[in-house]
Protein backbone atom coordinates (compact mmCIF):
# COMPACT_ATOMS: atom_id res chain seq x y z
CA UNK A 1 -16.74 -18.09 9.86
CA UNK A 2 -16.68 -16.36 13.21
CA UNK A 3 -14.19 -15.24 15.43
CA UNK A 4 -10.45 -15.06 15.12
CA UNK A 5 -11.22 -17.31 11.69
CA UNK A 6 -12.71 -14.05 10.28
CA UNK A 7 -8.93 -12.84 10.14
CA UNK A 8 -7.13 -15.89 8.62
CA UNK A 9 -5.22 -15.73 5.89
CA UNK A 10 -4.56 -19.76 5.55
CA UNK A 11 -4.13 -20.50 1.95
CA UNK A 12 -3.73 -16.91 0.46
CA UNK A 13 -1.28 -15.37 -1.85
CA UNK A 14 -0.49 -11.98 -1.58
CA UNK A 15 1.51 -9.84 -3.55
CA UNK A 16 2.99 -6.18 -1.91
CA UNK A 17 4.41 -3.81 -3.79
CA UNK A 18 7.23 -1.64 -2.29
CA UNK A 19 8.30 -4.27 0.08
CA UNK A 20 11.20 -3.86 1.01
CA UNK A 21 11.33 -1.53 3.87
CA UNK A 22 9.23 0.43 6.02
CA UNK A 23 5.52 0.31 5.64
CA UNK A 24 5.66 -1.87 2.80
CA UNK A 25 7.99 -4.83 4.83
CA UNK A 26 5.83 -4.27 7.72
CA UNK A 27 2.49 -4.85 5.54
CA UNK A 28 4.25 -7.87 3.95
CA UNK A 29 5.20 -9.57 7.11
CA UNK A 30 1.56 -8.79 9.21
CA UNK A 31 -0.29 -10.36 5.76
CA UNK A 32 2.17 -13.68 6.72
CA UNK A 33 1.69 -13.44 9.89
CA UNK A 34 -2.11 -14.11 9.87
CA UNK A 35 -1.13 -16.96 7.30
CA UNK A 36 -0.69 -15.86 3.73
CA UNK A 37 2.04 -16.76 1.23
CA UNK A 38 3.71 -13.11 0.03
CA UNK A 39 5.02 -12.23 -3.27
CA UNK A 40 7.41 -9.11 -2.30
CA UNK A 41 8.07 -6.71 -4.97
CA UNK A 42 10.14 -3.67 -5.29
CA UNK A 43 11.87 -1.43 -7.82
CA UNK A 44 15.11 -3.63 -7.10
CA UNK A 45 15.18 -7.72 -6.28
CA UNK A 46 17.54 -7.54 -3.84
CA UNK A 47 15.62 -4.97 -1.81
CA UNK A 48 13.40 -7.53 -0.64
CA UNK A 49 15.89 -9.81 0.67
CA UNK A 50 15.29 -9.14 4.00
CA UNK A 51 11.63 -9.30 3.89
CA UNK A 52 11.26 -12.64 2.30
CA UNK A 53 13.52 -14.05 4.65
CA UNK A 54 11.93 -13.11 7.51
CA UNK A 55 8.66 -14.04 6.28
CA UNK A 56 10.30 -17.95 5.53
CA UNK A 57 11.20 -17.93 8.99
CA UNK A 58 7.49 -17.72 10.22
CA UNK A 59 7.06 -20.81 8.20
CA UNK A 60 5.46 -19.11 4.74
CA UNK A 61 6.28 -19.03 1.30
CA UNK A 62 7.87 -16.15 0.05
CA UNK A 63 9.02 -14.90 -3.77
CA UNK A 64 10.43 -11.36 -4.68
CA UNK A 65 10.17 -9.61 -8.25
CA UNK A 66 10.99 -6.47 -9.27
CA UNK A 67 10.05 -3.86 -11.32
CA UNK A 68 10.41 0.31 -12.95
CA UNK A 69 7.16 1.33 -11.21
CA UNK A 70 7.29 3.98 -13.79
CA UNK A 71 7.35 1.55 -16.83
CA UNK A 72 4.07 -0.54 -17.68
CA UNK A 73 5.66 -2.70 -19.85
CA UNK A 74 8.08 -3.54 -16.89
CA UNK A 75 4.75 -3.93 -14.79
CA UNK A 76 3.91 -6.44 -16.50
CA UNK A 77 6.38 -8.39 -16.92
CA UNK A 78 6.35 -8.50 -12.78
CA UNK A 79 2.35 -8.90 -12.39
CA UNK A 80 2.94 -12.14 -14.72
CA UNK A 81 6.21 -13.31 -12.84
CA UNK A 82 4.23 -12.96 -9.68
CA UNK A 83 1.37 -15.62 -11.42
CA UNK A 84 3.83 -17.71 -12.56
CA UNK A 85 5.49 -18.30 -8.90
CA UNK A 86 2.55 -18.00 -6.53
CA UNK A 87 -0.37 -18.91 -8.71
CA UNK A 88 -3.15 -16.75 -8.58
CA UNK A 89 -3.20 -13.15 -6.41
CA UNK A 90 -5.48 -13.27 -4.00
CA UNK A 91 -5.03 -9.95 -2.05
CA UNK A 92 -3.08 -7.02 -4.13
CA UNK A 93 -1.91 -4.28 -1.64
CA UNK A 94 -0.47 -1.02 -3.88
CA UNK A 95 1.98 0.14 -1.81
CA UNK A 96 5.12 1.37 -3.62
CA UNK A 97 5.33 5.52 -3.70
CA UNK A 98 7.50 8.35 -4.29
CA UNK A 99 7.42 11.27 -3.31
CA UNK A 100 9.66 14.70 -4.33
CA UNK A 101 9.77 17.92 -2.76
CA UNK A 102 10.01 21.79 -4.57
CA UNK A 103 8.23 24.59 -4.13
CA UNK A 104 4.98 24.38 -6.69
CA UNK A 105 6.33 27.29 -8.98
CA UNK A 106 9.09 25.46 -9.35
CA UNK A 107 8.31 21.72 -9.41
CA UNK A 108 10.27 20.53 -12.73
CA UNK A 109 7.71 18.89 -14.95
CA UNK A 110 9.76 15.38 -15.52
CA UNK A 111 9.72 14.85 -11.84
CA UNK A 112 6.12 15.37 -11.63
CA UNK A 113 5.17 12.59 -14.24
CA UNK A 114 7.64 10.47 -12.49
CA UNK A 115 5.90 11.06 -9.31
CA UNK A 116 2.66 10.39 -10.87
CA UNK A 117 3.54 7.30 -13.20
CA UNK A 118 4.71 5.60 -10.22
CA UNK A 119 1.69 6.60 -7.46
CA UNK A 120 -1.30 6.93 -10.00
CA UNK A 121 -0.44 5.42 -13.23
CA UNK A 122 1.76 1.93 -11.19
CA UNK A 123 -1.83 1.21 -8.74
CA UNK A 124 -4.52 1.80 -11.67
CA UNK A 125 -2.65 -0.99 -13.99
CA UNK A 126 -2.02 -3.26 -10.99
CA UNK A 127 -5.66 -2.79 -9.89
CA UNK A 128 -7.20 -3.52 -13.29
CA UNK A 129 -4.37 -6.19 -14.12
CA UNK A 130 -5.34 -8.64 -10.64
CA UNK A 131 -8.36 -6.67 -10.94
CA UNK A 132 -9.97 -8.62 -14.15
CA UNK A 133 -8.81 -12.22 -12.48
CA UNK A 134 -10.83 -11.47 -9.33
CA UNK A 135 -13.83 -10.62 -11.27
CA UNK A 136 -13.79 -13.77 -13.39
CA UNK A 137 -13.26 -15.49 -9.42
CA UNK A 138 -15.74 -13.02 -8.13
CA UNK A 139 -13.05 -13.07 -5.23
CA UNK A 140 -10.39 -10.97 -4.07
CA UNK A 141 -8.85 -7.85 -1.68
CA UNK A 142 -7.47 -4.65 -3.35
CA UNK A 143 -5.87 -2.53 -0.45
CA UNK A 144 -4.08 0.92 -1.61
CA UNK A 145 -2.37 3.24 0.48
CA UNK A 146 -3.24 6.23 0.28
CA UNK A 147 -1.96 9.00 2.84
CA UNK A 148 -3.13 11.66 5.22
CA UNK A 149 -2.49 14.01 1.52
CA UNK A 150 -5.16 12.11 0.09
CA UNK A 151 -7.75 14.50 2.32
CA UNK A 152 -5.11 17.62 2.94
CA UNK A 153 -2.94 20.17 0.95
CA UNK A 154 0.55 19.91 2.56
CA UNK A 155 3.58 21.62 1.31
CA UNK A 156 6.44 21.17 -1.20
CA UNK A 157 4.27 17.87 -2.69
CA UNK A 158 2.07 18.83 -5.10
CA UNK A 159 2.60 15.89 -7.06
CA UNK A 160 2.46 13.63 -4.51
CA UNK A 161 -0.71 15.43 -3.09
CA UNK A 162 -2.30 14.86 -6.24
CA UNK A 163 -1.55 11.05 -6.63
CA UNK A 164 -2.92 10.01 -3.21
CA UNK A 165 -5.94 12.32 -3.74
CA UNK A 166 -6.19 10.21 -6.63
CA UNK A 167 -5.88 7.27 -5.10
CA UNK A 168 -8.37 7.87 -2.98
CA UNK A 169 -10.37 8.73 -5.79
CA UNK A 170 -9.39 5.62 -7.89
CA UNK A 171 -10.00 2.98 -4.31
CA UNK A 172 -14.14 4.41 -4.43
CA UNK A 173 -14.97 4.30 -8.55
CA UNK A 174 -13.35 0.36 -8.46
CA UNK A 175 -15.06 -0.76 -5.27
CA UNK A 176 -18.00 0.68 -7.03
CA UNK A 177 -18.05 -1.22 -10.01
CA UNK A 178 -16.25 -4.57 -8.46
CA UNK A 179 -18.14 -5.27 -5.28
CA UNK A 180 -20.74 -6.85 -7.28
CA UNK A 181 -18.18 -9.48 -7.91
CA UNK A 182 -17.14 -9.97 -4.23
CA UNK A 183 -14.04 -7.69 -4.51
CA UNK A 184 -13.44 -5.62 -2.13
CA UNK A 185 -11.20 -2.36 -2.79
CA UNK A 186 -10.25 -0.18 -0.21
CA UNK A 187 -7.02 2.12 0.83
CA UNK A 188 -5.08 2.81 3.96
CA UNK A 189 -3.78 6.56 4.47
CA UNK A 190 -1.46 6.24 7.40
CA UNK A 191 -0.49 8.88 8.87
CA UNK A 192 3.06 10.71 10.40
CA UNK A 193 5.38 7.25 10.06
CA UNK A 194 9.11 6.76 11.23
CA UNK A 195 10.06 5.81 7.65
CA UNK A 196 12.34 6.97 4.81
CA UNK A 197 9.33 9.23 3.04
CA UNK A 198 9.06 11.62 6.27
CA UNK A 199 13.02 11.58 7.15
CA UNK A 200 13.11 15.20 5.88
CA UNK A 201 10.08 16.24 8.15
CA UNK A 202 11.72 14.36 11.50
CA UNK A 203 15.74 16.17 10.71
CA UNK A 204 13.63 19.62 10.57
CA UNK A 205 13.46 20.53 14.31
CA UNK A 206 10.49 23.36 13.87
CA UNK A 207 8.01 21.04 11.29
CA UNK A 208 8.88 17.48 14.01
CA UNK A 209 7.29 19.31 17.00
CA UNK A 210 4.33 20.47 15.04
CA UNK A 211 3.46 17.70 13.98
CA UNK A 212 3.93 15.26 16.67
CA UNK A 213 2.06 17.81 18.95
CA UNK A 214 -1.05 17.35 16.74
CA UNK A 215 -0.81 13.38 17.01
CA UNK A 216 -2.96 12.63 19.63
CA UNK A 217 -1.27 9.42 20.85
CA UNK A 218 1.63 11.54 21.23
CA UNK A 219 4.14 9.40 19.18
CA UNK A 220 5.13 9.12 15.56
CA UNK A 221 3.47 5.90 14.38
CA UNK A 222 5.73 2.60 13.57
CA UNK A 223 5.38 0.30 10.64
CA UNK A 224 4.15 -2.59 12.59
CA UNK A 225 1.25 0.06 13.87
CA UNK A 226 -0.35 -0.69 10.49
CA UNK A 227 -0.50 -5.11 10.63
CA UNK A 228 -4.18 -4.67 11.71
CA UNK A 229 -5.37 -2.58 9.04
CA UNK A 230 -3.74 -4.24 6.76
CA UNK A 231 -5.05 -7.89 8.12
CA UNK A 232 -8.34 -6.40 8.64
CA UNK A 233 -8.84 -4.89 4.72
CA UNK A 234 -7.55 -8.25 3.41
CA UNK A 235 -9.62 -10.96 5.50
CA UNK A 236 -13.25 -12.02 5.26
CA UNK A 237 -14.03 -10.02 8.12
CA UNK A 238 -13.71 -7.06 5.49
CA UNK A 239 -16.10 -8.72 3.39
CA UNK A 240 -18.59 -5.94 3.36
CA UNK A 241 -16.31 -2.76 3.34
CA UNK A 242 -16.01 -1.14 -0.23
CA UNK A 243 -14.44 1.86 -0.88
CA UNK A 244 -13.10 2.76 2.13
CA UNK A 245 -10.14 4.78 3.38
CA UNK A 246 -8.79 3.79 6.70
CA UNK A 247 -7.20 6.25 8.42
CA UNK A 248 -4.25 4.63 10.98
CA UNK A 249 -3.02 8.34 12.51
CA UNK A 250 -2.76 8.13 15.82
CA UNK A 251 -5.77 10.52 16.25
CA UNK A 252 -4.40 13.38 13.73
CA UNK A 253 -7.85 13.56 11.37
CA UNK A 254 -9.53 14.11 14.85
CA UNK A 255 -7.87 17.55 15.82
């Protein structure tokens, strides 16, 4: 393969969790857009009605399942739904999150396993679930997303903080013991998006300037900003990156 080719998709299935808005819609649609088939899950089935529609317009085949991202038995119950309507996963990409904010004195202990469960616990059982059928393949495309608080503090998200340091962490020990088998694990940490998650940081005048006058390319990034990433990490011309974390920032990690 050479060229363009390197980025096909043709024949793939693809399952996205968190897909129905935002990052996790835009990942969905670029991954059809270069040619795969999409299994869109979120915490609610009709969340992804949207997506999957607009991904059967481009001519693809699209299924939705949900799941409590917070419940492994729930989990799954999806992971084998997916199988059951697309075959086998070729390309996982870990997307759903949450994220809480309190002061770390106060953070109330129930919302910080929630937080966790979902960002941690959710991509580790995903991972090793698809994870096991792409080792007996020796074939397949893990992509996480991480975040910008995978390599930084920030403030009022110490849970958070902690999953997608973790995530990080997790994306490096698998592509270390699975790219022997031709799998190929890596994460995304994208950086200041126009989506639901930084809402709170784009209403709050003072914390909006700062950080849009650290963003080099001057501009809050846009969902679509993150389709060649995302096509990148899950095509053959990936095939020897393992345990990387692609930052998509806009030039933040650079100040």
């Amino acid at each position: 393969m050479h060229g363009l080719k390197l980025f096909s998709l043709e024949g793939k299935k693809a399952l996205v969790t968190g897909a129905s808005r935002g990052l996790g819609r835009a990942i969905a649609e670029a991954l059809a857009q270069a040619g795969a088939d999409v299994v869109c899950a979120s915490s609610q089935l009709a969340g992804t009605e949207e997506t999957a529609a607009a991904i059967r317009a481009m001519g693809r085949q699209a299924w939705q399942v949900a799941a409590d991202f917070s419940d492994r038995a729930a989990l799954e119950r999806m992971a084998q739904e997916a199988e059951a309507l697309a075959g086998q996963i070729d390309i996982l990409v870990n997307n759903a999150g949450t994220i809480q904010r309190f002061p770390a004195a106060e953070y109330p202990l129930e919302v910080w396993d929630e937080v966790l469960r979902v960002n941690l616990d959710a991509v580790f059982f995903l991972c090793q679930y698809f994870g096991r059928k792409m080792i007996a393949r020796q074939s397949g495309k893990i992509i996480n997303i991480a975040s910008l608080l995978s390599f930084s503090g920030g403030i009022l998200v110490p849970a958070y903080t902690a999953s997608k340091h973790a995530v990080a962490g997790l994306t490096k020990a698998l592509a270390n013991e699975w790219a022997r088998y031709n799998v190929q694990v890596n994460a995304i940490a994208p950086g200041y998006f126009a989506t639901d998650n930084t809402r709170a940081l784009r209403e709050d005048p003072v914390r909006a300037q700062e950080i849009l006058s650290r963003i080099p390319a001057g501009r809050w990034g846009q969902p679509p900003d993150l389709a060649g990433a995302v096509i990148f990490l899950a095509s053959a011309a990936s095939d020897y990156v393992n345990g990387h974390i692609l930052v998509v920032d806009g030039g933040w990690m650079a100040r």
